[in-house]
N, C-alpha and C. Protein backbone atom coordinates (compact mmCIF):
# COMPACT_ATOMS: atom_id res chain seq x y z
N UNK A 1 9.05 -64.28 7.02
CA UNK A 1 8.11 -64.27 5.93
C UNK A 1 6.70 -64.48 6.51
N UNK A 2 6.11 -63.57 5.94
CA UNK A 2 4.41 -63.34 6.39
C UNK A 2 3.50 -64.65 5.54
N UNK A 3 2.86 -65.80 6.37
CA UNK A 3 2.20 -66.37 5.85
C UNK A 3 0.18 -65.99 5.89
N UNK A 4 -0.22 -66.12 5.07
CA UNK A 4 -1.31 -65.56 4.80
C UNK A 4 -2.23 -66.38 4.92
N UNK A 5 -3.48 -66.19 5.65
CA UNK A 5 -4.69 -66.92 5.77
C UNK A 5 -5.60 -67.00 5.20
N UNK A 6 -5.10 -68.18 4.51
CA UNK A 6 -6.17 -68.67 3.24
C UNK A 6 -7.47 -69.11 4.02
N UNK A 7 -8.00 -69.51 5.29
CA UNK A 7 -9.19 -70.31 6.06
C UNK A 7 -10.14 -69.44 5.24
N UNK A 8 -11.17 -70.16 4.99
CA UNK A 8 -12.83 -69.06 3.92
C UNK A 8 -13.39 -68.07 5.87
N UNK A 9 -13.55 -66.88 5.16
CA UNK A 9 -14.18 -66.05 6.32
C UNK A 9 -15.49 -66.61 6.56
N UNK A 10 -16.21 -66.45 7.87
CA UNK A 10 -17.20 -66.56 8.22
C UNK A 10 -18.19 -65.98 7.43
N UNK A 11 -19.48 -66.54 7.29
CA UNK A 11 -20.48 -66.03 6.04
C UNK A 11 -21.27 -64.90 7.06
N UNK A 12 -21.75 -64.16 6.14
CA UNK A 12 -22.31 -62.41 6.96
C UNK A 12 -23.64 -63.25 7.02
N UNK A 13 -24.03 -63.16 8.16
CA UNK A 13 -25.15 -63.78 8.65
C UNK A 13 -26.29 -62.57 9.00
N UNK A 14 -25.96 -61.61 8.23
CA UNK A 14 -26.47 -60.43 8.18
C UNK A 14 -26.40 -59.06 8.15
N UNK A 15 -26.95 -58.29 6.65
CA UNK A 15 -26.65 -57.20 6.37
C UNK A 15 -26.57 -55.90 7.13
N UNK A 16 -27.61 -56.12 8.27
CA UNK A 16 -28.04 -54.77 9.34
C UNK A 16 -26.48 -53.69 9.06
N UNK A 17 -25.37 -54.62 9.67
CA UNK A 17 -24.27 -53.58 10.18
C UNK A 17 -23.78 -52.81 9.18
N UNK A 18 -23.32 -53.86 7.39
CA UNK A 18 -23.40 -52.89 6.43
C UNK A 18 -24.60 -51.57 6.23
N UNK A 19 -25.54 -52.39 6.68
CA UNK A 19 -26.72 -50.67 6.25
C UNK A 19 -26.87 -50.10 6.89
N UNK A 20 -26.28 -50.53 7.57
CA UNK A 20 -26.45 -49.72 9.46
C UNK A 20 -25.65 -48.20 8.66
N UNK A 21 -24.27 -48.54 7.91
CA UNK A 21 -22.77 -47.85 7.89
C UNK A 21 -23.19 -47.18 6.35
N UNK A 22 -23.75 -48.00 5.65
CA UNK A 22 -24.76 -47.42 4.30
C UNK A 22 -25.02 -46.08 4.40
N UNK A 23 -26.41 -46.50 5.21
CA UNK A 23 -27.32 -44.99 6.04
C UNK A 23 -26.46 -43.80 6.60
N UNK A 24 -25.57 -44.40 7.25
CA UNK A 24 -24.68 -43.39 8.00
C UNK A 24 -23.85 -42.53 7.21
N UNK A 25 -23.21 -42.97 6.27
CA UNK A 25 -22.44 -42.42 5.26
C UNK A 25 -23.78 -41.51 4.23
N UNK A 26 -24.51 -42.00 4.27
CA UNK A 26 -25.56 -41.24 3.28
C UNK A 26 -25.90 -40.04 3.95
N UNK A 27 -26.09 -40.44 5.51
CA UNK A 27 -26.61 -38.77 5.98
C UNK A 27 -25.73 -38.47 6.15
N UNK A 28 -24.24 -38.93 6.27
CA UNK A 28 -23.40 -37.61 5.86
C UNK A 28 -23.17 -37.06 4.56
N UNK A 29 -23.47 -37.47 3.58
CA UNK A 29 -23.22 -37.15 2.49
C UNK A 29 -24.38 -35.94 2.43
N UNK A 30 -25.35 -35.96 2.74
CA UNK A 30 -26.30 -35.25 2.52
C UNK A 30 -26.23 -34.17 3.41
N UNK A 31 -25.87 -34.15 4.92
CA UNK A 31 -25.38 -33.09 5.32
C UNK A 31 -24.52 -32.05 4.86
N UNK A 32 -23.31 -32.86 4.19
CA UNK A 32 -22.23 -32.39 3.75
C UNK A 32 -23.19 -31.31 2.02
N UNK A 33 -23.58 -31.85 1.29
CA UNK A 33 -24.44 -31.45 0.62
C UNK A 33 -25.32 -29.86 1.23
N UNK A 34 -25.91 -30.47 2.07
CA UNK A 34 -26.95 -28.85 2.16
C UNK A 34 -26.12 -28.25 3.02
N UNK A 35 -24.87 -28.47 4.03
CA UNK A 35 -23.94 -27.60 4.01
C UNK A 35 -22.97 -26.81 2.77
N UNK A 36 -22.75 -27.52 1.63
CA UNK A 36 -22.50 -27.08 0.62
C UNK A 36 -23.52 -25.98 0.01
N UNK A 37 -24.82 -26.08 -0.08
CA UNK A 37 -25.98 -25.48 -0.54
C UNK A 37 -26.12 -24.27 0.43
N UNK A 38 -25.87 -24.27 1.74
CA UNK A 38 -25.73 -22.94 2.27
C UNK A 38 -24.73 -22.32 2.04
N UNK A 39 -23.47 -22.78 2.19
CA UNK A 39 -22.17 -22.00 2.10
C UNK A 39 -22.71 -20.91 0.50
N UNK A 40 -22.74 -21.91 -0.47
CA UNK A 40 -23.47 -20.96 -1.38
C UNK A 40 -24.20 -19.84 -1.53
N UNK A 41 -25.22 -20.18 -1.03
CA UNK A 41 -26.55 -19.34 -0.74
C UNK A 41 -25.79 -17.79 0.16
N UNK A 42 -25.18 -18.07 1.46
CA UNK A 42 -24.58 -17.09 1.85
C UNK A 42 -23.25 -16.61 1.18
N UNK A 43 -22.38 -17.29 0.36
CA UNK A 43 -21.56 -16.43 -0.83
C UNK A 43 -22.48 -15.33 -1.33
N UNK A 44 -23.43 -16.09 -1.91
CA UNK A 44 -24.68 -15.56 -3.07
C UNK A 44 -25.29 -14.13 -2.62
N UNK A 45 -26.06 -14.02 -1.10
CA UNK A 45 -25.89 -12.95 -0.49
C UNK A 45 -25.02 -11.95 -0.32
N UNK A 46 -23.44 -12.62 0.06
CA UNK A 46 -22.62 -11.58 0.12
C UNK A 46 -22.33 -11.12 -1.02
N UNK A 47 -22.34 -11.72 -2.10
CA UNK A 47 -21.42 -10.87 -3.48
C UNK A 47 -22.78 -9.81 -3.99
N UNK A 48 -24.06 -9.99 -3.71
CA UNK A 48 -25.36 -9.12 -3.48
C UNK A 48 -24.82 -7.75 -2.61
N UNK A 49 -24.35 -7.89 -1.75
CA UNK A 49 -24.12 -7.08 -0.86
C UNK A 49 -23.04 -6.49 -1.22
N UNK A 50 -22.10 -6.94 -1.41
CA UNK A 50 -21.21 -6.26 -1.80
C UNK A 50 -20.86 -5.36 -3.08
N UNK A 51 -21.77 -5.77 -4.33
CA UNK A 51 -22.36 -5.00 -5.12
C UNK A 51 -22.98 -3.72 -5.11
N UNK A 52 -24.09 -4.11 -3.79
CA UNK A 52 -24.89 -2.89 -3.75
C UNK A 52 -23.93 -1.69 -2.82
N UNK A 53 -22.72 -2.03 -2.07
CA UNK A 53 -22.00 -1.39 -1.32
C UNK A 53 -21.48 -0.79 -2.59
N UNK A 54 -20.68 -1.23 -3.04
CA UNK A 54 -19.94 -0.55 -4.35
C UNK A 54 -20.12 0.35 -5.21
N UNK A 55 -22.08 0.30 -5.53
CA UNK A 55 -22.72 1.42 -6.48
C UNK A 55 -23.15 2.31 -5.50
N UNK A 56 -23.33 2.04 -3.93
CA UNK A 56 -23.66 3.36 -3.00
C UNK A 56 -22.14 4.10 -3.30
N UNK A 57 -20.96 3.74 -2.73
CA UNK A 57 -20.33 4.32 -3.23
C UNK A 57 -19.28 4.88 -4.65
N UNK A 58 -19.69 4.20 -5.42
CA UNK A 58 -19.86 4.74 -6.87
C UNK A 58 -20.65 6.29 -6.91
N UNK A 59 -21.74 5.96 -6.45
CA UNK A 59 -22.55 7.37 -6.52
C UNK A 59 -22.38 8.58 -5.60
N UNK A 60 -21.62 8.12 -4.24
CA UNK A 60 -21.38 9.06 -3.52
C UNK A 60 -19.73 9.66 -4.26
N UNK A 61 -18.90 8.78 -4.87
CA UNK A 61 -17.56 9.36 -5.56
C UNK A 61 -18.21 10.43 -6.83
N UNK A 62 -19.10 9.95 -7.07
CA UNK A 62 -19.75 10.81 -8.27
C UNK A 62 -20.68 12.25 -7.69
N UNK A 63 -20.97 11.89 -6.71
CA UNK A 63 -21.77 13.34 -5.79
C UNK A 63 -20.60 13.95 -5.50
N UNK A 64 -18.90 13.52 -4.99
CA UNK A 64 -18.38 14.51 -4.66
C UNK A 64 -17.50 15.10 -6.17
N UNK A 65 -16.95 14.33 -6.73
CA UNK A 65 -16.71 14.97 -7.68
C UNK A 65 -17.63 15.82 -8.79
N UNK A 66 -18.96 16.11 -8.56
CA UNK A 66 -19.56 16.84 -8.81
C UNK A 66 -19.66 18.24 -8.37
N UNK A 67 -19.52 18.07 -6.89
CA UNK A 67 -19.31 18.91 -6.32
C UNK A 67 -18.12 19.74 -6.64
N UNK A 68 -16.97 19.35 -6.39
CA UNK A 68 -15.69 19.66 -6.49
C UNK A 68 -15.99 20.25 -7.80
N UNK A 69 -16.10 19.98 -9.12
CA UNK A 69 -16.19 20.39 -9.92
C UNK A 69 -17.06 22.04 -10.13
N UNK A 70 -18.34 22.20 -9.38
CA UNK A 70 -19.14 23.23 -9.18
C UNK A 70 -17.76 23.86 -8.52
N UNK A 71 -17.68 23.68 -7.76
CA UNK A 71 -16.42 24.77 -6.90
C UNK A 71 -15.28 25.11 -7.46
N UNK A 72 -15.06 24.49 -8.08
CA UNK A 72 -13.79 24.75 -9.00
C UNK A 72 -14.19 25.52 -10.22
N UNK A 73 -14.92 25.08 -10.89
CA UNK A 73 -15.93 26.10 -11.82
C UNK A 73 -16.05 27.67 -10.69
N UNK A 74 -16.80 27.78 -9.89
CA UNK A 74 -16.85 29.04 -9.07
C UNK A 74 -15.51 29.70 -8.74
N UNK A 75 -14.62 28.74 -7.85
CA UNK A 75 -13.19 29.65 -8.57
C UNK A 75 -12.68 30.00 -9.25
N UNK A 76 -12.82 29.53 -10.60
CA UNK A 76 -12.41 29.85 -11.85
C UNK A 76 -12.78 31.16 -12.37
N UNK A 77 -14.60 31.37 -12.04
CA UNK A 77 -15.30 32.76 -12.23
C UNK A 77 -14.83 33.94 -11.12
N UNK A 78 -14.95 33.31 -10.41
CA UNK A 78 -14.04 34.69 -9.36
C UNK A 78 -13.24 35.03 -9.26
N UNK A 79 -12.33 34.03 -9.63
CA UNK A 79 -10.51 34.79 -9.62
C UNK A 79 -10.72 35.10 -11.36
N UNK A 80 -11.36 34.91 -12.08
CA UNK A 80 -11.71 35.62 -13.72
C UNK A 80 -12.19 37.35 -13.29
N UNK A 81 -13.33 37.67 -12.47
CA UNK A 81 -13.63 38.49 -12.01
C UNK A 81 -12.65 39.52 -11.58
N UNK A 82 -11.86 38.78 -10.76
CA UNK A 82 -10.57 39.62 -9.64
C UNK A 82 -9.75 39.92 -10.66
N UNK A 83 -9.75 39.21 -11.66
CA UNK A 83 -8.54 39.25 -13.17
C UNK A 83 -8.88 40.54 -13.42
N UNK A 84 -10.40 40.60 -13.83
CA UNK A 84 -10.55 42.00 -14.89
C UNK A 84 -11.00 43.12 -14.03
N UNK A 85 -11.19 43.07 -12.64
CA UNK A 85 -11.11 44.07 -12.08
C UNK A 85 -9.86 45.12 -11.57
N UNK A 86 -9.00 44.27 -11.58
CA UNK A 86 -7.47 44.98 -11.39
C UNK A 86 -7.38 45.98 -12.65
């Protein structure tokens, strides 16, 4: 059986080492913070980017099926042509 030491602890004859560990924990907290604030910021960029990737090609799927469409229209008139020339 574990007996427990009731003796009163020695009195802190000074705060330094708590604020020492205060401070320390604070600039990490705050690191941790504007590392949070970048991770963001560069999400924020990429989903920017990746947007504008999406409507370049949005518009290039829309340039070719435009295309395709003109050409297919033009085959349609020429083999119509070849129809009524036989």
């Amino acid at each position: 059986m574990k007996v427990f030491d009731r003796s009163p602890r020695p009195p802190v004859t000074s705060l330094v080492g708590y604020e020492t560990k205060v401070r320390m924990l604070e600039a990490r907290v705050e690191a941790e913070r504007q590392r949070a604030v970048e991770a963001r910021r560069l999400a924020d960029r990429e989903r920017v980017a990746v947007e504008r990737i999406r409507e370049e090609c949005d518009r290039k799927i829309a340039r070719v099926i435009q295309t395709a469409n003109v050409a297919l229209d033009e085959a349609k008139r020429r083999i119509a042509m070849i129809g009524k020339g036989s």
